[in-house]
PDB file of N, CA and C in Angstrom:
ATOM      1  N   UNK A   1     -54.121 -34.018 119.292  1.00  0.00           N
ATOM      2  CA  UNK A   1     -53.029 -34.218 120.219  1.00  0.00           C
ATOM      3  C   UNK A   1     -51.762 -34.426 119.398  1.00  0.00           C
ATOM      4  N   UNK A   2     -50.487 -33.673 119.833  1.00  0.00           N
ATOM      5  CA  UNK A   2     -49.262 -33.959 118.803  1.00  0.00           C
ATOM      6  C   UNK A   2     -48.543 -35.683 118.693  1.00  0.00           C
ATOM      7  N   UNK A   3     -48.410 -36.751 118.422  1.00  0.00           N
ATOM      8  CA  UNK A   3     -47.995 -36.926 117.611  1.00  0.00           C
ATOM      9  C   UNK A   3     -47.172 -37.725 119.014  1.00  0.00           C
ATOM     10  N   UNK A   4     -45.716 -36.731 119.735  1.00  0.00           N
ATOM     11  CA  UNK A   4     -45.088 -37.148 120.792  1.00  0.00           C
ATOM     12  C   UNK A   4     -46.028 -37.110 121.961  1.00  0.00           C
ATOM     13  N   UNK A   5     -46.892 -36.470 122.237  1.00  0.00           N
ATOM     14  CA  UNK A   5     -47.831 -36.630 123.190  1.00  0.00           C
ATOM     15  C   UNK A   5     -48.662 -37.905 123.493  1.00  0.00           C
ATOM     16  N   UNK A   6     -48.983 -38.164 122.016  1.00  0.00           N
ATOM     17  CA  UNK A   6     -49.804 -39.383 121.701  1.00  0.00           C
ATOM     18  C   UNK A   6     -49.023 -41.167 122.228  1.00  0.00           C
ATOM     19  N   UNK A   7     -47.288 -40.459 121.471  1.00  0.00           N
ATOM     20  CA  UNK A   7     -47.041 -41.991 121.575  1.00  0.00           C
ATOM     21  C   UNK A   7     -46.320 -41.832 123.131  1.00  0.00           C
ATOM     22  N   UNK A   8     -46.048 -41.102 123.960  1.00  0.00           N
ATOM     23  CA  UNK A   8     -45.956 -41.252 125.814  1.00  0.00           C
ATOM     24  C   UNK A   8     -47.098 -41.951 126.483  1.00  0.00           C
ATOM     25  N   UNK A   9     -48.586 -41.956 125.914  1.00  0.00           N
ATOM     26  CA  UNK A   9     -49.490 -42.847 126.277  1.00  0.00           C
ATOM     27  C   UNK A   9     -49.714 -44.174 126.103  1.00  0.00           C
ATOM     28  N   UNK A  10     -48.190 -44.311 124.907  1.00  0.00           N
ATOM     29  CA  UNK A  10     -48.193 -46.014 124.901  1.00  0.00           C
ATOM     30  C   UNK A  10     -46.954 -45.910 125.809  1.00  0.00           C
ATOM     31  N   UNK A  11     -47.655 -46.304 127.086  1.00  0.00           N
ATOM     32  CA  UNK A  11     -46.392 -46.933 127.998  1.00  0.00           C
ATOM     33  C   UNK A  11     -47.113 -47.590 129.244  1.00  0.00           C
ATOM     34  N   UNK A  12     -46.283 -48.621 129.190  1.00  0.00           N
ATOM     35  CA  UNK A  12     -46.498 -49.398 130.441  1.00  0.00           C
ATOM     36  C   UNK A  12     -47.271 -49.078 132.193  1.00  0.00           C
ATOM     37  N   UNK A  13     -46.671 -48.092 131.849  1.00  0.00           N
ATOM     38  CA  UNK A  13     -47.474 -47.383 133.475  1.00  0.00           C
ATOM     39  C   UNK A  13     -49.372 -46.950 132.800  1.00  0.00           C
ATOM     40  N   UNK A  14     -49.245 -47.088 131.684  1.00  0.00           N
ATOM     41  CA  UNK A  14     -50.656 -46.823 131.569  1.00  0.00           C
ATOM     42  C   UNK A  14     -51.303 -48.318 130.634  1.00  0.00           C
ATOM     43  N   UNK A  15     -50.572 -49.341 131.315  1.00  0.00           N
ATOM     44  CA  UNK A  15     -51.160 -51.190 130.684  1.00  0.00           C
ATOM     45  C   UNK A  15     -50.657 -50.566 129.181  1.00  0.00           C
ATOM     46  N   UNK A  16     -49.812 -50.032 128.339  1.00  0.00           N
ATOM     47  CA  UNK A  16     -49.528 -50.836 126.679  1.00  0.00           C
ATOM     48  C   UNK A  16     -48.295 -51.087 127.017  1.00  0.00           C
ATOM     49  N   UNK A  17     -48.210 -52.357 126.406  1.00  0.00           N
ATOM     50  CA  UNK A  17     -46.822 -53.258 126.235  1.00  0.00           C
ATOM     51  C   UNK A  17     -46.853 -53.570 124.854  1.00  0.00           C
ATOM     52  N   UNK A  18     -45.079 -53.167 124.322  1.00  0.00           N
ATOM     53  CA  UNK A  18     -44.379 -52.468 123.005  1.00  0.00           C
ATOM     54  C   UNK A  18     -44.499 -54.238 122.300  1.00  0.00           C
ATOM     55  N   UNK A  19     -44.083 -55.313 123.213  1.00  0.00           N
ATOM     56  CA  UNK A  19     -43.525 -56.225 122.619  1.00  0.00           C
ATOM     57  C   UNK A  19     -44.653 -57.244 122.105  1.00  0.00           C
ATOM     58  N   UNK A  20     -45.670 -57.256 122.330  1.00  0.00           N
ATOM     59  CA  UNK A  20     -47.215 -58.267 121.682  1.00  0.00           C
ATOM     60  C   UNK A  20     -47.498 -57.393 120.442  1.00  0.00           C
ATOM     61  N   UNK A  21     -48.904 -57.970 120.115  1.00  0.00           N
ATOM     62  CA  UNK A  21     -48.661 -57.263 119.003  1.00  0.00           C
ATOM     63  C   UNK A  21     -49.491 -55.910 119.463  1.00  0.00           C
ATOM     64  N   UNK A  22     -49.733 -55.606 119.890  1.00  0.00           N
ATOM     65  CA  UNK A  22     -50.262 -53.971 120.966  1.00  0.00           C
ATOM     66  C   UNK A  22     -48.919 -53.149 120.308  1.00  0.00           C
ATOM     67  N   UNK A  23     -48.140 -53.216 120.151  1.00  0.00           N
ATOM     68  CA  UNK A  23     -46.556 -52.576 119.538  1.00  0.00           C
ATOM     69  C   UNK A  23     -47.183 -52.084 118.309  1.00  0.00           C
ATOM     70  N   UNK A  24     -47.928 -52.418 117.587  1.00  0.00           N
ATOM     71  CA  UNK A  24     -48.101 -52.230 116.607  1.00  0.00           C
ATOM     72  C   UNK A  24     -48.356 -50.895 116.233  1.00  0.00           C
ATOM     73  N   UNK A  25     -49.356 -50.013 117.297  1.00  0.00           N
ATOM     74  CA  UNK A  25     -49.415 -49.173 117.373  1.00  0.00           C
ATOM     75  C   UNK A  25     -47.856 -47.866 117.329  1.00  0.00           C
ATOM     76  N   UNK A  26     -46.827 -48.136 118.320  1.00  0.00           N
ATOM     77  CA  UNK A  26     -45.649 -47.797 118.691  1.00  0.00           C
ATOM     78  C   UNK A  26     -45.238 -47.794 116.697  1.00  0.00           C
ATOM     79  N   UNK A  27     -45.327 -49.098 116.168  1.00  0.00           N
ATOM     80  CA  UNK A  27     -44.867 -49.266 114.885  1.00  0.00           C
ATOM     81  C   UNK A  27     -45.261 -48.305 114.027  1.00  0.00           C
ATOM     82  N   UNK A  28     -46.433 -47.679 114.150  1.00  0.00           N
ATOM     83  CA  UNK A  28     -47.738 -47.019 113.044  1.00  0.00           C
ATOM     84  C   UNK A  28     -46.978 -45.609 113.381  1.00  0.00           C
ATOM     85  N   UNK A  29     -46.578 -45.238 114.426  1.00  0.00           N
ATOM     86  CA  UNK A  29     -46.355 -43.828 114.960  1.00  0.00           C
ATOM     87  C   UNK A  29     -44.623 -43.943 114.295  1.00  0.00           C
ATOM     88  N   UNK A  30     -44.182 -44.617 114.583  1.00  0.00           N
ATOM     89  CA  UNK A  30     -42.518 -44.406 114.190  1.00  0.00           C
ATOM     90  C   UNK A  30     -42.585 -44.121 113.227  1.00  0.00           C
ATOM     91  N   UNK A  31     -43.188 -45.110 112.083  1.00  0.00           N
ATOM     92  CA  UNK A  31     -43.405 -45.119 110.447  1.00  0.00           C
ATOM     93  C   UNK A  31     -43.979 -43.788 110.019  1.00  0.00           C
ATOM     94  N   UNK A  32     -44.581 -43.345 110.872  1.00  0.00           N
ATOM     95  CA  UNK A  32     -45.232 -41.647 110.080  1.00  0.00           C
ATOM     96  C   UNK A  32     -44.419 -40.976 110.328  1.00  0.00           C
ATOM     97  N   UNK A  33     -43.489 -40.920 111.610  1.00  0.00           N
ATOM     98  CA  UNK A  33     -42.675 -39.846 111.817  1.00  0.00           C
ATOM     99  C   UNK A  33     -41.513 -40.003 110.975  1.00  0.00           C
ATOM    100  N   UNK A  34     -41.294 -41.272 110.879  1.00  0.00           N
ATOM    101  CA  UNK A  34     -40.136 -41.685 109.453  1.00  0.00           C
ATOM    102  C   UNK A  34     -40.308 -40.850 108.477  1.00  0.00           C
ATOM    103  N   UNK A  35     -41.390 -41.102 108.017  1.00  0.00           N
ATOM    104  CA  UNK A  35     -42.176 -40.555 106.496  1.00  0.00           C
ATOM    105  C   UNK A  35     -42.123 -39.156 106.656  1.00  0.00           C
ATOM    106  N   UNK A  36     -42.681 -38.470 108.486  1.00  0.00           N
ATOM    107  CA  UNK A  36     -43.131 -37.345 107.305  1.00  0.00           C
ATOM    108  C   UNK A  36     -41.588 -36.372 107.695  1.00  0.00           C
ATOM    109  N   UNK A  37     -40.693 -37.291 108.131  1.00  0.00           N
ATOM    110  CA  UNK A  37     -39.298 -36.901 108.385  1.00  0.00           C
ATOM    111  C   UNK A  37     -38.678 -36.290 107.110  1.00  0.00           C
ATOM    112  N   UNK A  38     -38.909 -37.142 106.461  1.00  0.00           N
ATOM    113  CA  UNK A  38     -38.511 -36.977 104.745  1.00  0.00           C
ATOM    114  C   UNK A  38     -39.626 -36.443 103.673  1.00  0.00           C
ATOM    115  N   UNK A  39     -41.020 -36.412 104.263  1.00  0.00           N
ATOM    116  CA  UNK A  39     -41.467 -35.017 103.664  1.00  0.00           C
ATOM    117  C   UNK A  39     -42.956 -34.871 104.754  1.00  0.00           C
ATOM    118  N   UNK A  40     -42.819 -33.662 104.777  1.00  0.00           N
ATOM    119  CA  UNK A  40     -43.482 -32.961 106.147  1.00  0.00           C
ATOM    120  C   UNK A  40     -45.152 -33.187 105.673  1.00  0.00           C
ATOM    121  N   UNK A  41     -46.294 -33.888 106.700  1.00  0.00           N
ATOM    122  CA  UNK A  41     -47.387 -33.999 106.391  1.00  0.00           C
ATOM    123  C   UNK A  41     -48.223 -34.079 107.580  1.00  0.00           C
ATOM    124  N   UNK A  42     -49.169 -33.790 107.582  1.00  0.00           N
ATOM    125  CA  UNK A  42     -49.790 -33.970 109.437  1.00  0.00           C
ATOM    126  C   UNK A  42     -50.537 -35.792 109.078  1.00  0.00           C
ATOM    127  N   UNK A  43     -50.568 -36.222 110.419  1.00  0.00           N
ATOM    128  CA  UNK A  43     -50.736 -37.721 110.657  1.00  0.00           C
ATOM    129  C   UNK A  43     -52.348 -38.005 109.650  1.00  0.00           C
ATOM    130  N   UNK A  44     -52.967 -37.209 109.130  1.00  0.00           N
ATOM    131  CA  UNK A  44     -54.284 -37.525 108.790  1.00  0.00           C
ATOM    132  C   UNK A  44     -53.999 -37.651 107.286  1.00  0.00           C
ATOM    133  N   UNK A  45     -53.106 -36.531 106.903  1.00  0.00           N
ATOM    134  CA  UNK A  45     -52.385 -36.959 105.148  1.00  0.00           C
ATOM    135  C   UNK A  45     -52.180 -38.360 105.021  1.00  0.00           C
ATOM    136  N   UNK A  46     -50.931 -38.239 106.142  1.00  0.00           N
ATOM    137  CA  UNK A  46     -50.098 -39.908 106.328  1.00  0.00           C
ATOM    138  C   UNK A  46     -50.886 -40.928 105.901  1.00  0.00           C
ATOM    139  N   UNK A  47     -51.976 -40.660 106.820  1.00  0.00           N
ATOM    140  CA  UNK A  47     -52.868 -42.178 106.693  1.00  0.00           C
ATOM    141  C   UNK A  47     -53.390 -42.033 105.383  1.00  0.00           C
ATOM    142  N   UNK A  48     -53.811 -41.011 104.912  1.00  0.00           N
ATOM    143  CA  UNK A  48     -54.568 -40.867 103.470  1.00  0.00           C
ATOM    144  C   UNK A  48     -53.633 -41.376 101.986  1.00  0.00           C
ATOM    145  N   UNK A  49     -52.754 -41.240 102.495  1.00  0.00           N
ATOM    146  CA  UNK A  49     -51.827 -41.184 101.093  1.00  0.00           C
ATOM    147  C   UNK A  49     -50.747 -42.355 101.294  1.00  0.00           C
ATOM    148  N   UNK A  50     -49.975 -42.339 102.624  1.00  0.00           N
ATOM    149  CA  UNK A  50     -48.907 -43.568 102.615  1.00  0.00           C
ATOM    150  C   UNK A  50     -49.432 -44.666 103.535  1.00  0.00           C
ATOM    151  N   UNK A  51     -50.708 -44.829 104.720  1.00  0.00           N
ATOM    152  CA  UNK A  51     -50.633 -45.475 105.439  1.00  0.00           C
ATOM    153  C   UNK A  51     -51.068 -46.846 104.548  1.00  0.00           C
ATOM    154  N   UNK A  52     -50.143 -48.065 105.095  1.00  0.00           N
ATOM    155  CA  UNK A  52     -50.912 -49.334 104.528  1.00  0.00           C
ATOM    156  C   UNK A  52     -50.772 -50.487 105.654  1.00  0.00           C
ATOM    157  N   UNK A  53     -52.008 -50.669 106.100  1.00  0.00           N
ATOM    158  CA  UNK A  53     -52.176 -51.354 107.407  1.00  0.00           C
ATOM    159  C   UNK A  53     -50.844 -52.971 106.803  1.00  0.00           C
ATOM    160  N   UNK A  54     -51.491 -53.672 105.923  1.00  0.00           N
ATOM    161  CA  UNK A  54     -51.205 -54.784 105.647  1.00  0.00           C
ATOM    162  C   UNK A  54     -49.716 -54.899 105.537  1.00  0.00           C
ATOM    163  N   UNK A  55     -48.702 -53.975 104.713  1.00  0.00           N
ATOM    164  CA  UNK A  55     -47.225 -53.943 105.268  1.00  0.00           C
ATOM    165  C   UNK A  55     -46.705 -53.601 105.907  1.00  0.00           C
ATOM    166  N   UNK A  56     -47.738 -52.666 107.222  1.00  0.00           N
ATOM    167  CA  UNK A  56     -47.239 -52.299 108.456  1.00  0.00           C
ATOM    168  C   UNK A  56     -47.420 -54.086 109.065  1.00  0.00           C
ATOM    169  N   UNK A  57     -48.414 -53.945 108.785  1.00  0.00           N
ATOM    170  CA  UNK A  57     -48.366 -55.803 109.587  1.00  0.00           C
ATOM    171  C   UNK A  57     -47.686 -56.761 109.398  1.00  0.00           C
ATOM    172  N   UNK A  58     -47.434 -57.016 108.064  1.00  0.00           N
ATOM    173  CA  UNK A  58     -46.179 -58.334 107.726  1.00  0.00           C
ATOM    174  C   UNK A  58     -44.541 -57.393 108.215  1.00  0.00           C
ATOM    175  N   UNK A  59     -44.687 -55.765 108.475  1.00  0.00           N
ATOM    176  CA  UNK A  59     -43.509 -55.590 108.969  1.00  0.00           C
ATOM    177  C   UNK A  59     -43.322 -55.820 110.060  1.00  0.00           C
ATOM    178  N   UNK A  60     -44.013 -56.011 111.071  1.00  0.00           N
ATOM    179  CA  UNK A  60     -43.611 -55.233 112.453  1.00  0.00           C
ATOM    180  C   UNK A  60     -43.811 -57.145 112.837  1.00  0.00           C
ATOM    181  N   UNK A  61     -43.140 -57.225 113.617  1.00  0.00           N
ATOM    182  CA  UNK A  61     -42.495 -58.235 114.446  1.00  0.00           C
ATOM    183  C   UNK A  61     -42.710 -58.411 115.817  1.00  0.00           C
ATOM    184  N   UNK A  62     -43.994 -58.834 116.513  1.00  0.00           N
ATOM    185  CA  UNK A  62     -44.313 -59.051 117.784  1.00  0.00           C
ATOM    186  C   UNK A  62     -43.551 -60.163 118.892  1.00  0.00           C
ATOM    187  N   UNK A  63     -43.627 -60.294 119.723  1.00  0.00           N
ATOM    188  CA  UNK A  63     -42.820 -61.466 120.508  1.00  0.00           C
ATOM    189  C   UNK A  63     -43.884 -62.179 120.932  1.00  0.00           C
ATOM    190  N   UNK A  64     -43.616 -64.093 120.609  1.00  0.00           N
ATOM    191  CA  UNK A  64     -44.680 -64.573 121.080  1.00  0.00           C
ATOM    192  C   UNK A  64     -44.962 -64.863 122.529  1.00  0.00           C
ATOM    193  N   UNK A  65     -43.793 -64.770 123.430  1.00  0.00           N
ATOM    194  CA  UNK A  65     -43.990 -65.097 124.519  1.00  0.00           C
ATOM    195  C   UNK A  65     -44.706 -63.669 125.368  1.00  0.00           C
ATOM    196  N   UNK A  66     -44.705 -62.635 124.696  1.00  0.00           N
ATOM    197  CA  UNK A  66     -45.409 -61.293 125.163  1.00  0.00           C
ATOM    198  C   UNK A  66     -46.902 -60.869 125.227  1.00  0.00           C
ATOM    199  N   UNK A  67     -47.683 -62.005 123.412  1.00  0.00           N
ATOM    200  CA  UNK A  67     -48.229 -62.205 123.397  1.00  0.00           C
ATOM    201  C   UNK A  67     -48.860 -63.317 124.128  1.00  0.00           C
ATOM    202  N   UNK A  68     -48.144 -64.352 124.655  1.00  0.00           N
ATOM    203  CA  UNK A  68     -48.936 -65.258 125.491  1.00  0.00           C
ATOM    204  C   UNK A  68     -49.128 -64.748 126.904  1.00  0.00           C
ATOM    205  N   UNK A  69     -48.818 -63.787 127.502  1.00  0.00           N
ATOM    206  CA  UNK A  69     -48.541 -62.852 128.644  1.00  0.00           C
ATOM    207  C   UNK A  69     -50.198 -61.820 128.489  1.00  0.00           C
ATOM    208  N   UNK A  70     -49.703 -61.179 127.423  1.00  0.00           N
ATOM    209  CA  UNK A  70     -51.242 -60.475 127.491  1.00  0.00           C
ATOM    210  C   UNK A  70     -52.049 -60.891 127.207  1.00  0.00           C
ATOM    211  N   UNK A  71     -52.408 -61.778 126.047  1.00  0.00           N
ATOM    212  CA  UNK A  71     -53.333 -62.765 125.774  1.00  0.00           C
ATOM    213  C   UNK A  71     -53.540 -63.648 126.863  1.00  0.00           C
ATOM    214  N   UNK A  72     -52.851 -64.145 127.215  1.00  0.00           N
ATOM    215  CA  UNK A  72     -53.542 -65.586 128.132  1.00  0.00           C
ATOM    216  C   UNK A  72     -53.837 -65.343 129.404  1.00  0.00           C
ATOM    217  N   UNK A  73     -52.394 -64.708 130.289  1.00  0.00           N
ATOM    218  CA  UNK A  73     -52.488 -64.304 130.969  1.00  0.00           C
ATOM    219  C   UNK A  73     -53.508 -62.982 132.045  1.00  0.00           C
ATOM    220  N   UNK A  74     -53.173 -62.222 130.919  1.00  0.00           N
ATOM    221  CA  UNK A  74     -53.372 -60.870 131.346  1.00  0.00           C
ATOM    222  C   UNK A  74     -54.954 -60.791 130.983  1.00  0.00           C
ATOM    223  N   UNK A  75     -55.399 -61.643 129.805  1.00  0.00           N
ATOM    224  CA  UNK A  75     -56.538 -61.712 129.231  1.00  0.00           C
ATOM    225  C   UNK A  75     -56.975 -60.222 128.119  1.00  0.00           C
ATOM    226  N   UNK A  76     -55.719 -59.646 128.151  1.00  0.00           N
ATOM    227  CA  UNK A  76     -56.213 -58.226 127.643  1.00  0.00           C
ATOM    228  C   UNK A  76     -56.734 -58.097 126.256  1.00  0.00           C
ATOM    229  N   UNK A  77     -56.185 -58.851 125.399  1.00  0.00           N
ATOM    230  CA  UNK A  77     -56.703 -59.096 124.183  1.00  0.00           C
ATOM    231  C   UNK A  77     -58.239 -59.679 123.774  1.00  0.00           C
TER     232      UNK A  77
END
């Protein structure tokens, strides 16, 4: 599936919310298209060669009150 196809399925009308850490995903997709903006690679390179879960994670910045919404609330986590 391309890539923009993929990330229209993170949206709200289908339960993912950008701002918990569920975003993270939204984060993983920007960052490849960043990358392979500046040199062209299909998403399976990406992950092979630049993806690194652990500074995608200390990068990306969740909201805690979003997380207490889906977590507690919503129970989705």
């Amino acid at each position: 599936m391309p890539i923009e196809q993929a990330k229209r399925q993170l949206a709200t009308r289908f339960g993912h919310f950008r701002p918990p850490d569920t975003g993270i995903l939204d984060f993983v997709f920007e960052r490849y298209l960043r990358d392979s903006a500046r040199t062209p690679m299909s998403f399976l390179d990406w992950v092979d060669t630049m993806y690194d879960l652990a500074a995608l994670k200390q990068e990306f910045r969740s909201k805690g009150w979003a997380n207490r919404l889906v977590d507690g609330i919503l129970r989705r986590e």
